[in-house]
Structure formats: structure tokens, C-alpha cells
Protein backbone atom coordinates (compact mmCIF):
# COMPACT_ATOMS: atom_id res chain seq x y z
CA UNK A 1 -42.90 -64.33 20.78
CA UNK A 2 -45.48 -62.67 18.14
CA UNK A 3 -46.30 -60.01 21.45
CA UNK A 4 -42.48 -58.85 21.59
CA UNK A 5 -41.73 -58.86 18.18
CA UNK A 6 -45.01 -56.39 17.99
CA UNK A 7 -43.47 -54.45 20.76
CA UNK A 8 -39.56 -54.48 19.36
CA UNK A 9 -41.73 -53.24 16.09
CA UNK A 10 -43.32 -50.71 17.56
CA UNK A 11 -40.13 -49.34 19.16
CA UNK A 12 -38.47 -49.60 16.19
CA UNK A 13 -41.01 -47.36 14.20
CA UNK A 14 -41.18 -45.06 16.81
CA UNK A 15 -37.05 -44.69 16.40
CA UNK A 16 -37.49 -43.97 12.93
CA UNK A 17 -39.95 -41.20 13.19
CA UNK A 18 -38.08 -39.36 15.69
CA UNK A 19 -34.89 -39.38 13.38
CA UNK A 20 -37.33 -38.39 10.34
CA UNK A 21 -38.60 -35.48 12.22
CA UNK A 22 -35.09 -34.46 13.25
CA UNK A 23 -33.52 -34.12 10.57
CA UNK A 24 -36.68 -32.28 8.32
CA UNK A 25 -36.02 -29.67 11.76
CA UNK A 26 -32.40 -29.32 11.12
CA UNK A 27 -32.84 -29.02 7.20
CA UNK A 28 -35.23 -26.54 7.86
CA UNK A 29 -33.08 -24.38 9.93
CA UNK A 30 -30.28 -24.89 7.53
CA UNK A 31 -32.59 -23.06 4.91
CA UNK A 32 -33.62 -20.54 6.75
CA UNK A 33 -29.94 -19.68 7.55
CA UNK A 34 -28.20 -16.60 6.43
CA UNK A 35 -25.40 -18.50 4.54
CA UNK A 36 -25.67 -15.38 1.90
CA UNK A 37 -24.60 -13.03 4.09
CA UNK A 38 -20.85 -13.24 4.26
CA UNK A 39 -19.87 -10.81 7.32
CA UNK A 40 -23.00 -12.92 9.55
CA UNK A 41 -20.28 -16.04 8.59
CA UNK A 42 -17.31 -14.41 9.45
CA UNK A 43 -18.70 -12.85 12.77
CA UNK A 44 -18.98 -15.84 14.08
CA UNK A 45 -15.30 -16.72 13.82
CA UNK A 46 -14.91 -14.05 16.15
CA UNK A 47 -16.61 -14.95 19.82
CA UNK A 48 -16.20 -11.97 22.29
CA UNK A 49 -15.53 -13.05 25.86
CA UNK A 50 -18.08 -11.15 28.03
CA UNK A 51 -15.67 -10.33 30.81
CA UNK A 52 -12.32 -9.42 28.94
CA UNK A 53 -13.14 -8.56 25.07
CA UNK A 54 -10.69 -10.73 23.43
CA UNK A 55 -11.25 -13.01 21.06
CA UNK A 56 -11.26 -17.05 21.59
CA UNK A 57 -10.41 -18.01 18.34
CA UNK A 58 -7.02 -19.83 19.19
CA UNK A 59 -5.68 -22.64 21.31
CA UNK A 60 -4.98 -22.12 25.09
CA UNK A 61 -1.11 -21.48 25.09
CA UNK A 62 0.78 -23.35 27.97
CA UNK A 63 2.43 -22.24 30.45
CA UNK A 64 5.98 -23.35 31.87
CA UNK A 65 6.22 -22.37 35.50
CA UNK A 66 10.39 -21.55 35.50
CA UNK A 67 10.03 -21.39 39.34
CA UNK A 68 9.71 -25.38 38.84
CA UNK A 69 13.30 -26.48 38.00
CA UNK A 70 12.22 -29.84 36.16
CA UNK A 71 9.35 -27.77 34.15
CA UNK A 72 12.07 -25.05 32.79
CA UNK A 73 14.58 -27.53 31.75
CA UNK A 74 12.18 -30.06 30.12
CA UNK A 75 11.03 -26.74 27.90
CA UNK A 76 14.32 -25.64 27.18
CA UNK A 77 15.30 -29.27 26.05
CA UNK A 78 12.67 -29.05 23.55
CA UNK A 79 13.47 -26.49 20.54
CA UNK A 80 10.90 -24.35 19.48
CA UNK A 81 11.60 -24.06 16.29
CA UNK A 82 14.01 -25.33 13.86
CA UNK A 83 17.95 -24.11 13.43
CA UNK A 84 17.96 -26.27 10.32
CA UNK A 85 20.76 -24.32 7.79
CA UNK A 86 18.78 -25.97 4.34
CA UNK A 87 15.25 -23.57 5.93
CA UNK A 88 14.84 -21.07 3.17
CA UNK A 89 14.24 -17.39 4.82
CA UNK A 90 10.44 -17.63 2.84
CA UNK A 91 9.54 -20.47 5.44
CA UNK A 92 7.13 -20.29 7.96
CA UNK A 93 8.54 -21.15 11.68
CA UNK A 94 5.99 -23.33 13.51
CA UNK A 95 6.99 -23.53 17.06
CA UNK A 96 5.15 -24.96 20.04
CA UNK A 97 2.03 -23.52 21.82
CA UNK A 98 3.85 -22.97 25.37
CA UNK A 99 6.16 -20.15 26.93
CA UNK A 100 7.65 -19.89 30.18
CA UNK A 101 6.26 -17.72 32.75
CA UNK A 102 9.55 -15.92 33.78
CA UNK A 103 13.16 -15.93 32.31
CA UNK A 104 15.26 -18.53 32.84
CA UNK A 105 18.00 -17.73 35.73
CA UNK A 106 20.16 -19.73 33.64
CA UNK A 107 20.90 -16.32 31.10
CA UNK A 108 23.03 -14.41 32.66
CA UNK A 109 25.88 -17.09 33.30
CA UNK A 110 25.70 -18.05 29.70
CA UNK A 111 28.66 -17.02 28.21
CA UNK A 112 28.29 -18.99 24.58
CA UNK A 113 26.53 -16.32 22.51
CA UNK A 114 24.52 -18.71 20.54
CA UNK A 115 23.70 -20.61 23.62
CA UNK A 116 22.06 -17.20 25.13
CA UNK A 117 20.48 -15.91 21.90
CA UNK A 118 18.58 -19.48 21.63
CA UNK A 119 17.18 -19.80 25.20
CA UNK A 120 16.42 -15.82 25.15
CA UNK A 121 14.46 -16.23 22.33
CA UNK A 122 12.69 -19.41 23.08
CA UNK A 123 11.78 -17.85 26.35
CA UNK A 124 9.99 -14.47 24.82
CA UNK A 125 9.02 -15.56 21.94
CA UNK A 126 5.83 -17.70 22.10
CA UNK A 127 4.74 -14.83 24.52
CA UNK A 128 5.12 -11.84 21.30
CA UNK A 129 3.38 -14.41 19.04
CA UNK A 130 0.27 -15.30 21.69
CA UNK A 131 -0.39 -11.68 22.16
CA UNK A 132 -0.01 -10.54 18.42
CA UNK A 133 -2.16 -13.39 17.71
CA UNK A 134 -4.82 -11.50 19.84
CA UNK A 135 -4.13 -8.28 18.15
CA UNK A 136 -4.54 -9.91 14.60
CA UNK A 137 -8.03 -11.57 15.62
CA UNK A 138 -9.47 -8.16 16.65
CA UNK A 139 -7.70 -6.73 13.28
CA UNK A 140 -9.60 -8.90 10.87
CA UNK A 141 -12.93 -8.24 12.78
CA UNK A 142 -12.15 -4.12 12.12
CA UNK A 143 -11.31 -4.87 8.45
CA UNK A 144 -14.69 -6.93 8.39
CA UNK A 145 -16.55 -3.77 9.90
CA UNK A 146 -14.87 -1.50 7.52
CA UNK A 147 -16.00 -3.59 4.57
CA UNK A 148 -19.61 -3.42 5.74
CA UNK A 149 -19.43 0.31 5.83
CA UNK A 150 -17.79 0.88 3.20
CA UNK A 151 -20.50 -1.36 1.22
CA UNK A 152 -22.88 1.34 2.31
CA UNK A 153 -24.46 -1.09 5.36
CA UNK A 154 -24.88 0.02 8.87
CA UNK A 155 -23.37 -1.77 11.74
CA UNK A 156 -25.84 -3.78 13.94
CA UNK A 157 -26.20 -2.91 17.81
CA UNK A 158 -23.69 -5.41 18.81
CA UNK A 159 -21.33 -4.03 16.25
CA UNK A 160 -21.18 -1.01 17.25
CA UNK A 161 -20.77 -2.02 20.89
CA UNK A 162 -18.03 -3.76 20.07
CA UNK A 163 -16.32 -0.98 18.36
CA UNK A 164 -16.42 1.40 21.25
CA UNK A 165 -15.03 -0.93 23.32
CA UNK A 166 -12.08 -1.47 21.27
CA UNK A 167 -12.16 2.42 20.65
CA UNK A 168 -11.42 2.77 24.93
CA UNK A 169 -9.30 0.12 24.67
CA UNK A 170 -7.26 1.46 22.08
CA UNK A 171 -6.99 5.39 23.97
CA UNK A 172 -9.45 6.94 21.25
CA UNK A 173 -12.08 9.11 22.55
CA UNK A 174 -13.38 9.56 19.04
CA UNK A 175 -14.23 6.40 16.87
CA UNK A 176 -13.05 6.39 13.48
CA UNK A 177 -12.46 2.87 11.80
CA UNK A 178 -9.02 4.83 9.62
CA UNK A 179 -7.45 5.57 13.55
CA UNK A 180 -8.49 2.39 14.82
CA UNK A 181 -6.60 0.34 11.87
CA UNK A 182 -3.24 2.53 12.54
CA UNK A 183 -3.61 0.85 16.35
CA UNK A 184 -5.03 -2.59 16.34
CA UNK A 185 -1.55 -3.70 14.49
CA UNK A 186 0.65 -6.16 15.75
CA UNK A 187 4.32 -5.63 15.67
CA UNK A 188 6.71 -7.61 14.54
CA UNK A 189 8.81 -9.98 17.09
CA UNK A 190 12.12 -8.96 15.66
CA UNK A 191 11.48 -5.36 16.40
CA UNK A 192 10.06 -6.48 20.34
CA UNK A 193 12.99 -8.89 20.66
CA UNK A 194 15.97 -6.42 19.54
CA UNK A 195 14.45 -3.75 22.30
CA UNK A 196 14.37 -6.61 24.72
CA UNK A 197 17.77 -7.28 23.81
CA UNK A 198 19.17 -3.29 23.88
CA UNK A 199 16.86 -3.07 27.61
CA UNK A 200 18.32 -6.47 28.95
CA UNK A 201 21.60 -7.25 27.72
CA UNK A 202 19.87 -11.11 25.76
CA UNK A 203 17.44 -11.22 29.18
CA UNK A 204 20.46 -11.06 31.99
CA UNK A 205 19.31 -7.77 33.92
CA UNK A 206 17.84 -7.42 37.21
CA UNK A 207 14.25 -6.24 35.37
CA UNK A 208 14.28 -8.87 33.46
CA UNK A 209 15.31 -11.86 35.96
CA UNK A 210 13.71 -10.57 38.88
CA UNK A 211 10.47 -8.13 37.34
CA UNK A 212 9.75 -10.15 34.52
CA UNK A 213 10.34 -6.67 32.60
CA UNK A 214 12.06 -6.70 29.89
CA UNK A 215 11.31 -3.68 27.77
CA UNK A 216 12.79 -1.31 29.86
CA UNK A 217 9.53 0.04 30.56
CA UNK A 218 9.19 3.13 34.12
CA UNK A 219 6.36 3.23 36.26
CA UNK A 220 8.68 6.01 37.54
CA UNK A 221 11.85 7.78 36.95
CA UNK A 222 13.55 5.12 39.64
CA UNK A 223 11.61 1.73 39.22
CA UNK A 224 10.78 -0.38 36.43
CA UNK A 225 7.56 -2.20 35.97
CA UNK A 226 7.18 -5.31 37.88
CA UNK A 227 5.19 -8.12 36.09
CA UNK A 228 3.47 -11.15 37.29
CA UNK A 229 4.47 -13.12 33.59
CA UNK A 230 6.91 -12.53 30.57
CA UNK A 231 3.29 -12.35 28.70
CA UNK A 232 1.93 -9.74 30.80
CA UNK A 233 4.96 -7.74 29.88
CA UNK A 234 4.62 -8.47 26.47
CA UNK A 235 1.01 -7.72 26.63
CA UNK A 236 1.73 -4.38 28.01
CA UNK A 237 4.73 -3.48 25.93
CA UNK A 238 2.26 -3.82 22.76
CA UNK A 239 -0.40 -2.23 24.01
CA UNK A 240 1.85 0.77 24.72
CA UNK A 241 3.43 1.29 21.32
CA UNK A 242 -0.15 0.99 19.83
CA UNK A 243 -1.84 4.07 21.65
CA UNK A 244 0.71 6.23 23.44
CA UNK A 245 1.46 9.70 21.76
CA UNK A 246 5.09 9.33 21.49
CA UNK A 247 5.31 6.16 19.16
CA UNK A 248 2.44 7.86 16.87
CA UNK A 249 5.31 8.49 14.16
CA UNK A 250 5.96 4.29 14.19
CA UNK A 251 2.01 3.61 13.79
CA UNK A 252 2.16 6.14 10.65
CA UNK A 253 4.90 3.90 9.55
CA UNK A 254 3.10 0.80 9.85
CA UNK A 255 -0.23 2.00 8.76
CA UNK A 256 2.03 3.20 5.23
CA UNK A 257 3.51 -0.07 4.69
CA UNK A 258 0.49 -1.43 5.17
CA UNK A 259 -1.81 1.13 2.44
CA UNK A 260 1.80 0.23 0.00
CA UNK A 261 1.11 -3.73 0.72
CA UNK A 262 4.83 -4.13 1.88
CA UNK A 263 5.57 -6.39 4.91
CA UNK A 264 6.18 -4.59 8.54
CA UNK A 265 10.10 -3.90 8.25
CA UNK A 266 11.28 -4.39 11.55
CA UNK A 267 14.08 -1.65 10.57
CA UNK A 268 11.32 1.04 9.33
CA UNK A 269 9.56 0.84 12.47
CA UNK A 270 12.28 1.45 14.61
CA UNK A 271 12.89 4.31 12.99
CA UNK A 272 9.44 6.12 14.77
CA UNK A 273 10.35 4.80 18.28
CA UNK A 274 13.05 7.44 19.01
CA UNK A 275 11.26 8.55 21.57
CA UNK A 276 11.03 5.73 23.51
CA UNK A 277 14.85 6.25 24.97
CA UNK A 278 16.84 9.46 25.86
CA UNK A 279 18.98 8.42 23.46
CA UNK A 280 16.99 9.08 20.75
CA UNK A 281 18.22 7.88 17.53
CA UNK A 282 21.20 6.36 18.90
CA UNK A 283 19.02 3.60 20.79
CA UNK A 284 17.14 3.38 17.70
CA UNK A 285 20.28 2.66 15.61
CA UNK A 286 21.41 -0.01 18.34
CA UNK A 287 18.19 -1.99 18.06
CA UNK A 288 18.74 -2.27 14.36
CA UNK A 289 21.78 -3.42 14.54
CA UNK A 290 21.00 -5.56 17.27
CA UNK A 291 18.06 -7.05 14.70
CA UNK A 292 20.87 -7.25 11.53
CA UNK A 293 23.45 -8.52 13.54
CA UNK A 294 21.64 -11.70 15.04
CA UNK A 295 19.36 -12.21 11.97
CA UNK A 296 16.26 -11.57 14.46
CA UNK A 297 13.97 -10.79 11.28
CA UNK A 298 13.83 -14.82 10.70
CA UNK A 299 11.49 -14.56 13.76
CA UNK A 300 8.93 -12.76 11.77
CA UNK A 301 8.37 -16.34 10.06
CA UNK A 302 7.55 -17.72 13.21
CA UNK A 303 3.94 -18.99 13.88
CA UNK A 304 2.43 -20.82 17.27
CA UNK A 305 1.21 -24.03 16.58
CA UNK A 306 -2.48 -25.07 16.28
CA UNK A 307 -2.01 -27.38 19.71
CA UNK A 308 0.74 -27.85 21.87
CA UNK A 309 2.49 -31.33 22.15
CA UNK A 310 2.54 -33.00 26.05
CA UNK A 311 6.45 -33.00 27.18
């Protein structure tokens, strides 16, 4: 008995000076940390994926296969976000972390005007949010760049890697932080839904049901451009009112509301994109009546959720 309580002992002791040394190792390296340095914090907030050079700071969104009948109408059962009449306009819309792949077929027989405006909506909306969500994340990391430099510091290596990428992303061939900030914007899902609306009739065209395409949006003067997802759309509807020439006058917009601290007005913006039809300014004036006349601005509230919820 005396020889294994000597041994249990020993083991015992042993246990104890392992955990000692430990945790003198991590205190160390908690010392010898960088806490002071704010932007080292905040960097890592922000990890790069190697391949694509988009943040991972979010939840996985889900996705809703609509080829899958039971899928679709399980999603569209659920409601995204509230219709409650007491929500006051200030609150913030939380709706779930998943979005459809495709339309549903089910639009263009909807004849009940509420009916349509709901599933349309709840079928492109999660999609604007996921991919302004991306646009944000690589926002804050510019604004934390620009505070370094404008604190008189010089961007590390990996810094200033990073910033030319997003520099060829973003169509600039020269880097300037001011430029960047008028592009790496998101814009507002009111403003994306009420073209979607004026391009698709509420998401009942052949683009839309058939190309997934429902910005209106011409590889050529006869075909549309065909998508594999609503999201890939979306991703590429963004991505060309934040670097091509012609919606330049909508970025100056932005990038003033945003120097004057005033919220993106849906309404303002609209007002650069009259290039983006041969109509001009009477497609412009349609998509802001479109966004009046269906109260689309409450959309601007809306948020994706930190998780999505198993149907």
C-alpha cells in the first residue's frame, strides 16, 4: 500500500509541476504581448483567406437549394423578419442567416401584391446583406489603415499587400486610401431591391427565374448575365456599381453623405445611377418610387443574424 501511495504521490507532484510551468509560459507570453498597440488588436479581427481575400469574420450563411421543392417551401414558411405594425422604423431587422439559391417559381403566378413583395424580398434579401457584410469587413480594415497613416505610422509588409490587392480588386491602378473609401462602400438593400424590382417586375421575368439575374445586368446588347446563385448576382451587381466609370457620380454621393455623417439615402443614390438605363432619369425616378411606394427603406434596418436556426 505505502509503495502505491508513493507512486500515486509522485504522479501527483509531477501533475502539479507541469500545470505550474504552464501557466508561468502562458503569463509570460501574455506580457510580452502587444496589447498597447490597438491596430495589432484590431488586425486580427480581420483574417484574410489566402485563396479569395475576403474576410472570415462572420457566420457561414445557408443555403436553400429552391430546385428542392420541400427545402423552398420550408424557407418560405419561415419569415425572415418581422411584419409586426407596433416595430418602430428606428429598429433593427434581425432576420435569419440563410437565402435561397434561385427565385422561387412561385413569383410570377402571385397575384396578391403583398404576397409577392414578401417572398421577393425574403428571397434577395439575405443575399444583399451577406455580401454587404463582406464589403463592410474590408471597410473597417481601410479605415483602420487610414488611421495608422494618418497617425504618421507606416504600413507593415503585409499591410501594404493587402492594400494592393484590394486596390485590383476595386479597378484602381493607382492606390490612394481617399479613392479606395469612395469604393469599398456597401449599398443600401432598398436601393438594390427597387432596381431588382424596376429590372424584374417583384422577381417574375425570364432573367430572373431562369438566369438568376435580376439586375438587368448585359453581357451583350442581346443576353443577360446568367448566374449560378441569386448571391453571385448580388455579388456582381455590387461590385459593379463600386468601380465602373458610369456610376462614379453615385460613389461621390455616397462618399458625401458619408464626410456629412448622414445615413446612405437610398433616394440620393439613385440619383447618380442614371446611367445605368437608357432611360436615364426616368428609370431613376421609377426606382424611387418603386422604394417610396413599398416602404423598401425599412430594409435598411435589416441585419443577418449571428447563426442561423435548423428548420
Amino acid at each position: 500500500m505505502n509503495q502505491k501511495y508513493i507512486f500515486a504521490k509522485r504522479v501527483y507532484c509531477a501533475r502539479q509541476a507541469i500545470m505550474v510551468s504552464l501557466i508561468g509560459m502562458m503569463m509570460a507570453l501574455y506580457a510580452l504581448a502587444p496589447w498597447g498597440t490597438p491596430h495589432i488588436a484590431l488586425q486580427k479581427r480581420f483574417l484574410l483567406s489566402s485563396s479569395t481575400h475576403e474576410f472570415s469574420s462572420k457566420p457561414t450563411i445557408k443555403q436553400i437549394n429552391s430546385h428542392h421543392k420541400s427545402d423552398l417551401e420550408t424557407f418560405l414558411k419561415r419569415r425572415l423578419f418581422s411584419n409586426d405594425t407596433h416595430r418602430k422604423e428606428a429598429d433593427i431587422i434581425e432576420i435569419a442567416r440563410m437565402y435561397p439559391t434561385r427565385f422561387s417559381p412561385d413569383l410570377e403566378h402571385l397575384t396578391n401584391i403583398s404576397s409577392r413583395k414578401e417572398t421577393f424580398v425574403n428571397n434577395l434579401l439575405p443575399s444583399i446583406l451577406a455580401h454587404n457584410e463582406k464589403v463592410q469587413a474590408e471597410r473597417e480594415y481601410l479605415l483602420m489603415l487610414k488611421r495608422i497613416k494618418d497617425a504618421g505610422k507606416k504600413l507593415n509588409h503585409k499591410q501594404t499587400q493587402w492594400l494592393s490587392r484590394l486596390a485590383l480588386k476595386y479597378n484602381l491602378r493607382r492606390i490612394t486610401i481617399a479613392e479606395l473609401l469612395k469604393r469599398v462602400d456597401v449599398i443600401p438593400p432598398s436601393l438594390a431591391l427597387g432596381q431588382a424590382v424596376v429590372e424584374t417586375g417583384w422577381g417574375g421575368s425570364l432573367a430572373a427565374q431562369r438566369f438568376n439575374s435580376p439586375f438587368g445586368m448585359m453581357k451583350n446588347p442581346r443576353h443577360v448575365f446568367s448566374y449560378n446563385s441569386l448571391q453571385e448576382s448580388v455579388s456582381h451587381y455590387i461590385h459593379n456599381l463600386n468601380t465602373h466609370d458610369a456610376y462614379a457620380p453615385m460613389r461621390s454621393i455616397r462618399a458625401h453623405l458619408r464626410t456629412a455623417g448622414e445615413h446612405l439615402c437610398p433616394l440620393k443614390l439613385a440619383e447618380g445611377l442614371t446611367r445605368y438605363s437608357e432611360l436615364g432619369k426616368t428609370y431613376t425616378s421609377r426606382v424611387k418610387n418603386i422604394i417610396k411606394s413599398f416602404r423598401l427603406q425599412q430594409y435598411d434596418k435589416a441585419r443577418l443574424s449571428s447563426f442561423y436556426q435548423q428548420s
